[in-house]
C-alpha atoms as a PDB file:
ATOM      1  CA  UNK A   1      47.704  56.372 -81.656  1.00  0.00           C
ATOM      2  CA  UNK A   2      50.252  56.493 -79.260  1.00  0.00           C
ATOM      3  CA  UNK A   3      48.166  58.442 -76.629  1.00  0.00           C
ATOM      4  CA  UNK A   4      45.663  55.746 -77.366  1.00  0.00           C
ATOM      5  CA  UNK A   5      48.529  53.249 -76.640  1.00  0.00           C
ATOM      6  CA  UNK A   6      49.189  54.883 -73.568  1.00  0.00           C
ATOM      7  CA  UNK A   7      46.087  55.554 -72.232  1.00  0.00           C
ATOM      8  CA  UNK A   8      45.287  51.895 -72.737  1.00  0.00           C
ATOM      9  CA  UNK A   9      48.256  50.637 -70.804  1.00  0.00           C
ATOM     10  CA  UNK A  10      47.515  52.933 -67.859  1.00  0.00           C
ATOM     11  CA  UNK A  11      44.087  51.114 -67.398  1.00  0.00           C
ATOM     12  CA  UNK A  12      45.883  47.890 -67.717  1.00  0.00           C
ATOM     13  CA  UNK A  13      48.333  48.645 -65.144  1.00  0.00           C
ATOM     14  CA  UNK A  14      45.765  49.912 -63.374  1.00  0.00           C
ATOM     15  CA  UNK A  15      43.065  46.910 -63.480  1.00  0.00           C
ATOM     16  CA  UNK A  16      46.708  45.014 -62.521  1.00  0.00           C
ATOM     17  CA  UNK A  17      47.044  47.085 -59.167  1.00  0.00           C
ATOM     18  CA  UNK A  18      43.482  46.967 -58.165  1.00  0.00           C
ATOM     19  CA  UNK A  19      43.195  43.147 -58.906  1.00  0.00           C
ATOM     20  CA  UNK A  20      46.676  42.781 -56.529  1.00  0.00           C
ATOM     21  CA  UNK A  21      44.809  45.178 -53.921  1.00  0.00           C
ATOM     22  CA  UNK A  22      41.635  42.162 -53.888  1.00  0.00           C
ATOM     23  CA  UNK A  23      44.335  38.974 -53.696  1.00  0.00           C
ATOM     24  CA  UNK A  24      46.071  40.957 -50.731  1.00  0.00           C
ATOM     25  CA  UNK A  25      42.605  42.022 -48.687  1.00  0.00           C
ATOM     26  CA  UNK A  26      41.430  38.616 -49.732  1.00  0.00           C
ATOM     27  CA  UNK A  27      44.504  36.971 -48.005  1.00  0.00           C
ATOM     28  CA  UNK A  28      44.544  39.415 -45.323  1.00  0.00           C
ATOM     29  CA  UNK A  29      40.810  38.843 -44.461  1.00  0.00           C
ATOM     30  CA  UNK A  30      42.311  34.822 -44.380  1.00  0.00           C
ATOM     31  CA  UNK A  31      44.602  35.190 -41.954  1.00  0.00           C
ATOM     32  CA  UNK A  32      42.075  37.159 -39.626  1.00  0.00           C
ATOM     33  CA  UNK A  33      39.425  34.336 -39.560  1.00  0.00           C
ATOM     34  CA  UNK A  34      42.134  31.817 -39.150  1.00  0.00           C
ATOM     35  CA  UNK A  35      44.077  34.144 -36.210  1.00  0.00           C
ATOM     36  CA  UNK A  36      40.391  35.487 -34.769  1.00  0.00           C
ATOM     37  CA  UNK A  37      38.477  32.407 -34.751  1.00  0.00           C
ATOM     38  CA  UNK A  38      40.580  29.730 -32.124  1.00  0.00           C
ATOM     39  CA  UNK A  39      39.677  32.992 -29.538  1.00  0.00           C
ATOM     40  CA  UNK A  40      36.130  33.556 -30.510  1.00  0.00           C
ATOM     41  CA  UNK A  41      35.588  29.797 -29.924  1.00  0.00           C
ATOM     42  CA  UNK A  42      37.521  29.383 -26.470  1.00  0.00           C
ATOM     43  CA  UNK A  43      35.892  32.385 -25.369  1.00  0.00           C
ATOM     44  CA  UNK A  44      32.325  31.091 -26.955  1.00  0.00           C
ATOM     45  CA  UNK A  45      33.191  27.531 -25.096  1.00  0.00           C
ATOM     46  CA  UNK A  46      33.814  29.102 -21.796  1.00  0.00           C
ATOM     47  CA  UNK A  47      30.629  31.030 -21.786  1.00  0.00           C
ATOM     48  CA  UNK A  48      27.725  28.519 -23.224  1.00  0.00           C
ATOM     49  CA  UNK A  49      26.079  25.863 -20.876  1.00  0.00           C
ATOM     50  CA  UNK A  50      27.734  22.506 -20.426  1.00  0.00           C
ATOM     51  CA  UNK A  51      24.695  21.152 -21.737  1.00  0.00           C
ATOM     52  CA  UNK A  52      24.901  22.817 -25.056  1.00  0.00           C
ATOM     53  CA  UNK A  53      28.741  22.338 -25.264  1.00  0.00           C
ATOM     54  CA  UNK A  54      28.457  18.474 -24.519  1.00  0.00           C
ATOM     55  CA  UNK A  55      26.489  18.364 -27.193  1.00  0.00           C
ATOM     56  CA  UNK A  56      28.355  19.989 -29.654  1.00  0.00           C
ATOM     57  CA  UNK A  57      25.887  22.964 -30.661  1.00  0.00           C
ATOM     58  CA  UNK A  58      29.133  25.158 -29.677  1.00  0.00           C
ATOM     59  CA  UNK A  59      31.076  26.031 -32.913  1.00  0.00           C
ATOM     60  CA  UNK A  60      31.507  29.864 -33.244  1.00  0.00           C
ATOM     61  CA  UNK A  61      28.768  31.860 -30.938  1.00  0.00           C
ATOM     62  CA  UNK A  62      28.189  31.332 -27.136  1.00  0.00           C
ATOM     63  CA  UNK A  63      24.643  28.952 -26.347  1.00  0.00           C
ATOM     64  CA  UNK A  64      22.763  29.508 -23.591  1.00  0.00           C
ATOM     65  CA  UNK A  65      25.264  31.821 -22.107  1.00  0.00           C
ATOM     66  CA  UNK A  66      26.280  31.467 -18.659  1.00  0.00           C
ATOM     67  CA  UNK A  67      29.226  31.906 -15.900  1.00  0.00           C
ATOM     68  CA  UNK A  68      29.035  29.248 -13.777  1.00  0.00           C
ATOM     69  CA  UNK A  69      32.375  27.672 -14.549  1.00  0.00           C
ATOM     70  CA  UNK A  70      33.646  31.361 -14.413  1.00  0.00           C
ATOM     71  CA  UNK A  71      32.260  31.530 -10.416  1.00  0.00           C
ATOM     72  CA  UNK A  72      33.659  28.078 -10.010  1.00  0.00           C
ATOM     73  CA  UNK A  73      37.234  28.416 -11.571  1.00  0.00           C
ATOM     74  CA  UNK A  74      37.867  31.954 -10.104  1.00  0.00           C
ATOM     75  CA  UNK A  75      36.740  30.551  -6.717  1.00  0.00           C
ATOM     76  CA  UNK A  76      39.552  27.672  -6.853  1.00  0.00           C
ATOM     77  CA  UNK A  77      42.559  29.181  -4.472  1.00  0.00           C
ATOM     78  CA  UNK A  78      45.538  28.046  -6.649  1.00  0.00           C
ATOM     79  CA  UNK A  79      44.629  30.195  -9.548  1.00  0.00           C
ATOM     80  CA  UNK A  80      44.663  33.195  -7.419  1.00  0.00           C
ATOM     81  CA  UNK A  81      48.331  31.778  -6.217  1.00  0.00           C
ATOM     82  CA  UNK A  82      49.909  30.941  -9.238  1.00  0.00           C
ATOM     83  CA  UNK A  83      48.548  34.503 -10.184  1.00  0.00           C
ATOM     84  CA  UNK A  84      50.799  36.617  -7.817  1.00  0.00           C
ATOM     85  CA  UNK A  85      53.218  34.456  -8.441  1.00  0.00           C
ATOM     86  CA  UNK A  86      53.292  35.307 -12.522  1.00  0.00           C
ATOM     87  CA  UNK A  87      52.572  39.127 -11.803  1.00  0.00           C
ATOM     88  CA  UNK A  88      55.568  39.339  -9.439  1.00  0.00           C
ATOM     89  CA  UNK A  89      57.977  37.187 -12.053  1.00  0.00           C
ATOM     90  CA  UNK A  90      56.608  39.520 -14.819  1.00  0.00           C
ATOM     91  CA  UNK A  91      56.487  42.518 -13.098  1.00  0.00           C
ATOM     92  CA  UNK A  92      60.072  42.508 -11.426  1.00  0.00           C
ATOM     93  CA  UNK A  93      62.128  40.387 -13.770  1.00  0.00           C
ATOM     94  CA  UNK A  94      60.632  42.712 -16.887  1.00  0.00           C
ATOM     95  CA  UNK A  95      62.196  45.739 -14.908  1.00  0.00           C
ATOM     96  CA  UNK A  96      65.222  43.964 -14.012  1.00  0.00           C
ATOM     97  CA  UNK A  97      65.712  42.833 -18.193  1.00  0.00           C
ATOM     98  CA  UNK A  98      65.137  46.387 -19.042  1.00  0.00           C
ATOM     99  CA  UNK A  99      67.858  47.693 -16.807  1.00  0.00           C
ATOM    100  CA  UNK A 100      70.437  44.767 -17.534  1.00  0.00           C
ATOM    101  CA  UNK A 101      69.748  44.808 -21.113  1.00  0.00           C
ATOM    102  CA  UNK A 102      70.003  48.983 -21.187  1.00  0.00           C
ATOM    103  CA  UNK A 103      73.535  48.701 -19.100  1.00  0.00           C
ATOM    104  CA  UNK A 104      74.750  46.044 -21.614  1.00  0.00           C
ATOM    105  CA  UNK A 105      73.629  48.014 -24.675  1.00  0.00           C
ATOM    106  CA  UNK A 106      74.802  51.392 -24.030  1.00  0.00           C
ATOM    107  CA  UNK A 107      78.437  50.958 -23.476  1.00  0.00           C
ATOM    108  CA  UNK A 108      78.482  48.366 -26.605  1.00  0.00           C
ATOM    109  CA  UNK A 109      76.882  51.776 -28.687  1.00  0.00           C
ATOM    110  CA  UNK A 110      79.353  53.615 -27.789  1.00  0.00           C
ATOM    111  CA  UNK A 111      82.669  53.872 -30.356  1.00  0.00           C
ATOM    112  CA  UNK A 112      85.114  55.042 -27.745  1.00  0.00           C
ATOM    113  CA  UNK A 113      84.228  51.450 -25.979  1.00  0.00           C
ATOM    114  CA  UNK A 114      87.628  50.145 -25.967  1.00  0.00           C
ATOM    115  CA  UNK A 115      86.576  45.992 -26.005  1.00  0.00           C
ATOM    116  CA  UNK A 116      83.260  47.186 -27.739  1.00  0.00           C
ATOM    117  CA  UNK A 117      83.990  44.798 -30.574  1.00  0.00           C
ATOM    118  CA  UNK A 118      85.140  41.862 -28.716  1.00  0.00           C
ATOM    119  CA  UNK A 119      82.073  41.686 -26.187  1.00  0.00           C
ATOM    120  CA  UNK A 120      80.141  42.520 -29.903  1.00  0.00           C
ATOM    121  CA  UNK A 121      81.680  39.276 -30.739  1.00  0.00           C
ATOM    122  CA  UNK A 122      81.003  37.161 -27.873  1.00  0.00           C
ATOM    123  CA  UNK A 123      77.675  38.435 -27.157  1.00  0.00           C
ATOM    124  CA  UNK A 124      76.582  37.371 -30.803  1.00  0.00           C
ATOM    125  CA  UNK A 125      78.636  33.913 -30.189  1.00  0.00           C
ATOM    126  CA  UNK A 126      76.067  33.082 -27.394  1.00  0.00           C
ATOM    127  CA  UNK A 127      73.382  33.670 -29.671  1.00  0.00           C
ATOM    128  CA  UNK A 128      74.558  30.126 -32.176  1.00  0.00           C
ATOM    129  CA  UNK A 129      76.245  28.261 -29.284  1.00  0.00           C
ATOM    130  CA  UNK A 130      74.810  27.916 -25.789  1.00  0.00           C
ATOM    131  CA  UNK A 131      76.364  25.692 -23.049  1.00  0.00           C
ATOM    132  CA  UNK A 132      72.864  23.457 -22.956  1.00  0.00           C
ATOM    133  CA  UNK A 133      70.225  22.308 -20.750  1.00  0.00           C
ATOM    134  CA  UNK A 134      72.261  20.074 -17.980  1.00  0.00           C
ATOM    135  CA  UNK A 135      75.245  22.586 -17.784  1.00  0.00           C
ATOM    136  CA  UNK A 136      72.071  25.464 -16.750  1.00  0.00           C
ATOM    137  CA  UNK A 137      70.499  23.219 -14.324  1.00  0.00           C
ATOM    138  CA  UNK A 138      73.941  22.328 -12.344  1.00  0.00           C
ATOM    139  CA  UNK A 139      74.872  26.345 -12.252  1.00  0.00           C
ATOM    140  CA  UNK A 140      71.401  27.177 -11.276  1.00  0.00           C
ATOM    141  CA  UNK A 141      71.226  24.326  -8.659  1.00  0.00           C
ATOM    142  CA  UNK A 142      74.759  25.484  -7.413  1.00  0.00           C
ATOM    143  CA  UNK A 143      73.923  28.750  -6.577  1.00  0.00           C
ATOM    144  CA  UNK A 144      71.227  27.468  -4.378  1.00  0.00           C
ATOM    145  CA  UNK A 145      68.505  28.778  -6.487  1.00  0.00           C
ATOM    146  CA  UNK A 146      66.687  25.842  -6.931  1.00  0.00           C
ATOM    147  CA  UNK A 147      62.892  26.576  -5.165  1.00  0.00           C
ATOM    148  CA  UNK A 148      63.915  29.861  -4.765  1.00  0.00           C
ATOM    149  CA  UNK A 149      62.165  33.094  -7.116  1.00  0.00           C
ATOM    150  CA  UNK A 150      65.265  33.992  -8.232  1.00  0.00           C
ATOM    151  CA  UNK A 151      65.904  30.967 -10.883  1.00  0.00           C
ATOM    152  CA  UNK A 152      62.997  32.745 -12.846  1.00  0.00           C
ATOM    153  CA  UNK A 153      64.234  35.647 -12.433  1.00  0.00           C
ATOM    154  CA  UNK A 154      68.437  35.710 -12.994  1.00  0.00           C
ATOM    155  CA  UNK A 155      68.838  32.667 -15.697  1.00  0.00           C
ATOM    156  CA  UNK A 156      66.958  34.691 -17.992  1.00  0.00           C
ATOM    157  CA  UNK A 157      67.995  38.027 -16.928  1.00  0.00           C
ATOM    158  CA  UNK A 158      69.524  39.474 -20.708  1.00  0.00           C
ATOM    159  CA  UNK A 159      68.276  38.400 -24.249  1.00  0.00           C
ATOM    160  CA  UNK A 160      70.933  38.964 -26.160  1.00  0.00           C
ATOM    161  CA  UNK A 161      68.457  39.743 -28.956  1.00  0.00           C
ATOM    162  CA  UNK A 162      67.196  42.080 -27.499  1.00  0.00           C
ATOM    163  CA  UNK A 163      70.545  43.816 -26.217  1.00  0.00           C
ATOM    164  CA  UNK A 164      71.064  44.002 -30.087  1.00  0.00           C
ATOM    165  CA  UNK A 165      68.461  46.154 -30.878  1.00  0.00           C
ATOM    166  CA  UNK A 166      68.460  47.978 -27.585  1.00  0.00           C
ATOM    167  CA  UNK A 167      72.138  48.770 -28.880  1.00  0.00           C
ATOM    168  CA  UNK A 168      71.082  49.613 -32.694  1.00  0.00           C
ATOM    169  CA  UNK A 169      68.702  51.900 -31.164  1.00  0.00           C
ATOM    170  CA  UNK A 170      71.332  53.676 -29.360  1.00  0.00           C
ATOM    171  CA  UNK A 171      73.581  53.702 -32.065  1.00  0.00           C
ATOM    172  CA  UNK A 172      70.784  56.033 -33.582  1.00  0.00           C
ATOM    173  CA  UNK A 173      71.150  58.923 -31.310  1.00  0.00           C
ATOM    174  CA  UNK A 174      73.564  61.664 -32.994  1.00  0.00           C
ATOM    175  CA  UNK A 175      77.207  61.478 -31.271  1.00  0.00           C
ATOM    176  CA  UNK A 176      76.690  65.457 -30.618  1.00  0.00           C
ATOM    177  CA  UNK A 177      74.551  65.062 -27.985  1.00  0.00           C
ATOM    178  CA  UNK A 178      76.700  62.498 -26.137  1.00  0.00           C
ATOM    179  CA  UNK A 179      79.892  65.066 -26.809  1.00  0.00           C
ATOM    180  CA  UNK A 180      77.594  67.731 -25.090  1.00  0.00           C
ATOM    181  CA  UNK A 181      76.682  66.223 -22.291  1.00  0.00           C
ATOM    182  CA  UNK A 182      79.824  65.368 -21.646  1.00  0.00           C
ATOM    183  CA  UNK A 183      80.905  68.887 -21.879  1.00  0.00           C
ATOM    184  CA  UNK A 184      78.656  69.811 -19.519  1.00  0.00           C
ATOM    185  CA  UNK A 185      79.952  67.367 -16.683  1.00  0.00           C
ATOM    186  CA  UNK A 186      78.054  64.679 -17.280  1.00  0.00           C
ATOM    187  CA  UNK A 187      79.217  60.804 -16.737  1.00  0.00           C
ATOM    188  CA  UNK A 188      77.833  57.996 -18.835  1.00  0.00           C
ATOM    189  CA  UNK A 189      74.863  56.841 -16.329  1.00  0.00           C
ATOM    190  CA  UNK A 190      73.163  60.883 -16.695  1.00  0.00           C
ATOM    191  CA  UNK A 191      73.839  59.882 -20.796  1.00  0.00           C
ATOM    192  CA  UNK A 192      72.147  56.690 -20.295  1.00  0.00           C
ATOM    193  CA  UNK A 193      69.479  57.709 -17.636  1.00  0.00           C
ATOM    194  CA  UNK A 194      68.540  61.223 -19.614  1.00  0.00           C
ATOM    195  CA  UNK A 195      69.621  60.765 -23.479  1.00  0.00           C
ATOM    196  CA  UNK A 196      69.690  57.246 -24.643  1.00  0.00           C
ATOM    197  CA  UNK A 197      66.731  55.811 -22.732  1.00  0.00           C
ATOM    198  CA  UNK A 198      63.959  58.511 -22.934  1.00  0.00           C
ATOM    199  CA  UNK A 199      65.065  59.259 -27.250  1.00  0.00           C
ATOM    200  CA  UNK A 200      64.506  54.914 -27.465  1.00  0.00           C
ATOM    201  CA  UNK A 201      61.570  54.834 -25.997  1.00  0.00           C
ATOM    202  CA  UNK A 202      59.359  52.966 -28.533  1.00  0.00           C
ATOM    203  CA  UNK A 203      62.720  50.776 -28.754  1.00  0.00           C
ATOM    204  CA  UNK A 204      62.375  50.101 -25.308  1.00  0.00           C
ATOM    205  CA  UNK A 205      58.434  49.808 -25.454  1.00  0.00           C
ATOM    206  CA  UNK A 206      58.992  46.917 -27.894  1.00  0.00           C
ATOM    207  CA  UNK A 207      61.660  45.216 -25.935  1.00  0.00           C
ATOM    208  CA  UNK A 208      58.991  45.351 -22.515  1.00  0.00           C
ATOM    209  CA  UNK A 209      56.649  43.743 -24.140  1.00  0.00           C
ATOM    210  CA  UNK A 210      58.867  40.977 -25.377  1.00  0.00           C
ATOM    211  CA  UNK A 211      60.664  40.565 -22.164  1.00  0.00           C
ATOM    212  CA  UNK A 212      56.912  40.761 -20.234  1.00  0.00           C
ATOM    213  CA  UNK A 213      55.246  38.120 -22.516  1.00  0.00           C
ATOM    214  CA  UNK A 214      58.356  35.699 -22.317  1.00  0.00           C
ATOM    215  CA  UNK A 215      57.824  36.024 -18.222  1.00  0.00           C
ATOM    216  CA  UNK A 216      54.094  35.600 -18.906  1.00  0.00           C
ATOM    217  CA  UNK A 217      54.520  32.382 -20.552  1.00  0.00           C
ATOM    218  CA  UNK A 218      57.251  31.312 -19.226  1.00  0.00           C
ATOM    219  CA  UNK A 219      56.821  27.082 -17.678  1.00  0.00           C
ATOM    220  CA  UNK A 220      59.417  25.227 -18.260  1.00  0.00           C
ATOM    221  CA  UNK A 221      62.278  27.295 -16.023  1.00  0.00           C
ATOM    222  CA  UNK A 222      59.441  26.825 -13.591  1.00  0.00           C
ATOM    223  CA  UNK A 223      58.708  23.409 -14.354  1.00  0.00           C
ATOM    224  CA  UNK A 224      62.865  22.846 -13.532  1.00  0.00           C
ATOM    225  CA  UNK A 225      63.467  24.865 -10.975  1.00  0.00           C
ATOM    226  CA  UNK A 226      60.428  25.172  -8.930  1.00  0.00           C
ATOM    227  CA  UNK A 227      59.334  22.230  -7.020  1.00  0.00           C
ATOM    228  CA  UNK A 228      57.490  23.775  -4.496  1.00  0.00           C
ATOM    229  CA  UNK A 229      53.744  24.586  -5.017  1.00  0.00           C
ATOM    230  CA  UNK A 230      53.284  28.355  -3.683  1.00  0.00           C
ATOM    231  CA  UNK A 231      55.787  29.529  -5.896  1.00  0.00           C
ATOM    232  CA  UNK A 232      54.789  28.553  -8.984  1.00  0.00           C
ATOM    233  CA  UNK A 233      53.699  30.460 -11.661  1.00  0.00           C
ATOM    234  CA  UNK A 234      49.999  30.154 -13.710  1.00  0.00           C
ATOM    235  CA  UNK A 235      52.023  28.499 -16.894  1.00  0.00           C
ATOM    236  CA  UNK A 236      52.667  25.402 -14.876  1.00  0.00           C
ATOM    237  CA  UNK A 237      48.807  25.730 -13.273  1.00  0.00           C
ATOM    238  CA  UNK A 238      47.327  25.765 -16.734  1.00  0.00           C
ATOM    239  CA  UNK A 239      49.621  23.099 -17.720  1.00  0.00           C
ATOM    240  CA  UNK A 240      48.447  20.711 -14.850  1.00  0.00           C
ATOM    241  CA  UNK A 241      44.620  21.715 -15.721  1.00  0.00           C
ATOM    242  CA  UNK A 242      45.058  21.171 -19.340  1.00  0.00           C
ATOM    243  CA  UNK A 243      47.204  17.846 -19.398  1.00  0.00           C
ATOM    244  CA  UNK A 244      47.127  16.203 -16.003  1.00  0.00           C
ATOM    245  CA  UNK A 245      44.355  17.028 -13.995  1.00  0.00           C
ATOM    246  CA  UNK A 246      41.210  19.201 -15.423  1.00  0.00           C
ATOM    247  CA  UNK A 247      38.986  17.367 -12.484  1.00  0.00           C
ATOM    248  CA  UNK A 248      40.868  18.598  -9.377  1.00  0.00           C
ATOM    249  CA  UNK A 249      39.158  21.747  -9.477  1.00  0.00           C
ATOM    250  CA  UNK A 250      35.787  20.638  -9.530  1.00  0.00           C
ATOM    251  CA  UNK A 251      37.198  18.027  -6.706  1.00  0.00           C
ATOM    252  CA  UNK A 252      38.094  21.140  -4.627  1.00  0.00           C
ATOM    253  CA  UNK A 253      35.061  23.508  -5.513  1.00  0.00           C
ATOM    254  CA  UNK A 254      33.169  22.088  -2.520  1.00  0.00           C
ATOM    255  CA  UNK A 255      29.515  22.651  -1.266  1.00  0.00           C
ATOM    256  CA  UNK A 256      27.051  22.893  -4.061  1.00  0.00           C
ATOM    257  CA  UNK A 257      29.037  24.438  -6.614  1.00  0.00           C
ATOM    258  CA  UNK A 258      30.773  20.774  -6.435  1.00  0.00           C
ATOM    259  CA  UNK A 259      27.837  19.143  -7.554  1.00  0.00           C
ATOM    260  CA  UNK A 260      26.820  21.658 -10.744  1.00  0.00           C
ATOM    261  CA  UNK A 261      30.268  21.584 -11.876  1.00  0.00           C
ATOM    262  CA  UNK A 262      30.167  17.515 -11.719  1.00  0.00           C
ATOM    263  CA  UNK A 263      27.776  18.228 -14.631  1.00  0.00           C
ATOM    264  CA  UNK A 264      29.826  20.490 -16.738  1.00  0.00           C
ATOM    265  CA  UNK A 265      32.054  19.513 -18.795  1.00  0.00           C
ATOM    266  CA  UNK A 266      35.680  19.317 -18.082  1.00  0.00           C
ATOM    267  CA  UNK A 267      36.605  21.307 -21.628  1.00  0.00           C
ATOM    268  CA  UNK A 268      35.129  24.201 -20.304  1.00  0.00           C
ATOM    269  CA  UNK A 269      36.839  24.355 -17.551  1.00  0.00           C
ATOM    270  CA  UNK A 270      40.021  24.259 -19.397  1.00  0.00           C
ATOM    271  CA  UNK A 271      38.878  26.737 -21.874  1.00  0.00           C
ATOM    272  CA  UNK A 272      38.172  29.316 -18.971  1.00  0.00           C
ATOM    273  CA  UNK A 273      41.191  29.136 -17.710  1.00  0.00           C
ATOM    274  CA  UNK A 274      42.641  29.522 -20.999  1.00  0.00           C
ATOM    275  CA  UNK A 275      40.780  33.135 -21.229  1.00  0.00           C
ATOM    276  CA  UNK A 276      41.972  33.861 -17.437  1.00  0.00           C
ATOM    277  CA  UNK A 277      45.588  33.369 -18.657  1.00  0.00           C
ATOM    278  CA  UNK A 278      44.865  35.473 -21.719  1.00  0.00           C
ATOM    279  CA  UNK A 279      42.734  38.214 -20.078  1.00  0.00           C
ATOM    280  CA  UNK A 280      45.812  40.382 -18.727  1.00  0.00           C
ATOM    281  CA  UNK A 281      48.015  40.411 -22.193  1.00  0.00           C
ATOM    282  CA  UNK A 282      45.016  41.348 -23.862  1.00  0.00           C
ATOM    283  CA  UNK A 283      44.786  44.011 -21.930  1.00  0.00           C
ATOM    284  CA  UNK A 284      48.413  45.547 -21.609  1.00  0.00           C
ATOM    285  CA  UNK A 285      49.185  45.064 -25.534  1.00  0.00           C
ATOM    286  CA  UNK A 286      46.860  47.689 -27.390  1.00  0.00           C
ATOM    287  CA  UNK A 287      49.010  50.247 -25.438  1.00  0.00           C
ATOM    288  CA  UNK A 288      51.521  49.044 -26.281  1.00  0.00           C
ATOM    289  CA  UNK A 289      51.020  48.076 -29.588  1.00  0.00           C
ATOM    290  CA  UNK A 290      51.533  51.581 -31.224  1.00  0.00           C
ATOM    291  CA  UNK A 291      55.163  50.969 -30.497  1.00  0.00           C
ATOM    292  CA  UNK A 292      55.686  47.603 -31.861  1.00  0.00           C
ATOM    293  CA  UNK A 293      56.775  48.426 -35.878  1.00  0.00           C
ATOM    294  CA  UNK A 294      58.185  51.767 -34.930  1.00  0.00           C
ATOM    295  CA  UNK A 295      60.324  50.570 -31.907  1.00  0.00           C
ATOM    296  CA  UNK A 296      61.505  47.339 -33.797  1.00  0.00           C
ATOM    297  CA  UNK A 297      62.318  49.170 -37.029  1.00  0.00           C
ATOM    298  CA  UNK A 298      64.164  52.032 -34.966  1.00  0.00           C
ATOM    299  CA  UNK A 299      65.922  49.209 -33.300  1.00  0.00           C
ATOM    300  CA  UNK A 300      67.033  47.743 -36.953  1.00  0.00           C
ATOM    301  CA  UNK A 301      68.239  51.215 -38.804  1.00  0.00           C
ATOM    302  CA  UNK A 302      72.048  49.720 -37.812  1.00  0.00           C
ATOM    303  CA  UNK A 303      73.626  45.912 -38.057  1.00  0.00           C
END
């Protein structure tokens, strides 16, 4: 009777796990229509005939599939601007986080720090208490950043954030190796440079692709700082297509590409610049992406 008993219970514990396995796919497969399908139907949008999208027949799959407003967009001057101008505030104020954010984390990793706590202390103060918006803009304007690259570059040049993890993840590596290196002649910067960084790599992966999306989507530093129209970045170009002024492209397509884009609707043309914006993270992030839990959960092992 009792190995009846038991026998029974196992299947009930067992119907219990597999009916918990269906409500998790079930809510997993949720999340995936409700995360995948806002893309499908930009991208669908961007790619159908005006025709068939001012008329509403677009509502998951492309119709009557074409690129014109792809030619036209990608023949408009300012996207290609604004373009550069992202890839060189992405590409050179990533690299400059990375290295400010490794310089700041290593020495607070290490014990023999003398002020180690008190910098812990102030670094995490900065992270409740901030001096606000006007005090930032005055500073910034001061230094005679203002129109310059630099104000999207240097105002947001450490997250402390992320100089808390970076520093977790150095708190990781074993003291020994540290004490050996050491033995062997060498100063902090040749710990840094050949222990710390390459053993927190997926650490560091992580913390590039948060500092790289942040400059990727960064507008409203631009939007304060930079007044002056060659150096802005594609945020604030997708911004004035998608709130102020969808029209002045097709304005400035010229020739005969002016008139078939007079037909098309303006939605589109917002939508495919939507997928231009999107293109290059979508690209960069399955790389990446192998990184993400392992890096952030190395980075969280220590408080």
């Amino acid at each position: 009777m009792k190995k009846e008993g038991a026998i029974q219970e196992f299947r009930h514990e067992a119907l219990g796990d597999k009916m918990f396995d269906m409500v998790v796919w079930l809510l997993v497969l949720l999340a995936v229509v409700i995360c995948a399908y806002p893309f499908l139907y930009v991208i669908s949008i961007s790619i159908s005939s005006g025709a068939a999208v001012n008329q509403g027949k677009v509502w998951l799959f492309p119709v009557d599939c074409n690129f014109d407003v792809f030619k036209m967009v990608m023949g408009y001057s300012d996207l290609w601007l604004s373009y550069s101008n992202t890839f060189y505030y992405t590409v050179v104020g990533t690299v400059l986080n990375i290295l400010m954010t490794c310089l700041a984390a290593y020495p607070l990793s290490r014990k023999r720090f003398f002020l180690r706590k008190k910098l812990n202390f102030f670094l995490a103060f900065t992270m409740y208490f901030s001096g606000g918006l006007i005090p930032t803009y005055i500073v910034v304007t001061s230094l005679g950043l203002y129109n310059s690259r630099w104000a999207m570059i240097l105002p947001v040049l450490i997250s402390v954030f992320n100089v808390m993890i970076c520093r977790s993840a150095f708190e990781a590596i074993p003291e020994e190796l540290f004490e050996e290196a050491s033995l062997e002649g060498a100063n902090d910067f040749i710990c840094l440079g050949r222990i710390a960084m390459p053993l927190s790599k997926p650490t560091l992966a992580v913390l590039t692709l948060y500092y790289a999306v942040a400059r990727y989507n960064d507008f409203f530093n631009a939007l304060l700082y930079l007044g002056k129209k060659e150096l802005q970045p594609l945020q604030l170009f997708l911004r004035k297509i998608l709130l102020l002024s969808s029209n002045e492209i097709m304005q400035n397509a010229g020739g005969t590409t002016a008139i078939a884009a007079a037909a098309q609707s303006t939605l589109q043309v917002r939508y495919v610049c939507i997928v231009l914006a999107v293109i290059p993270v979508m690209l960069i992030c399955p790389f990446i992406q192998k990184y993400l839990v392992k890096g952030t959960m190395l980075g969280a092992v220590k408080g």
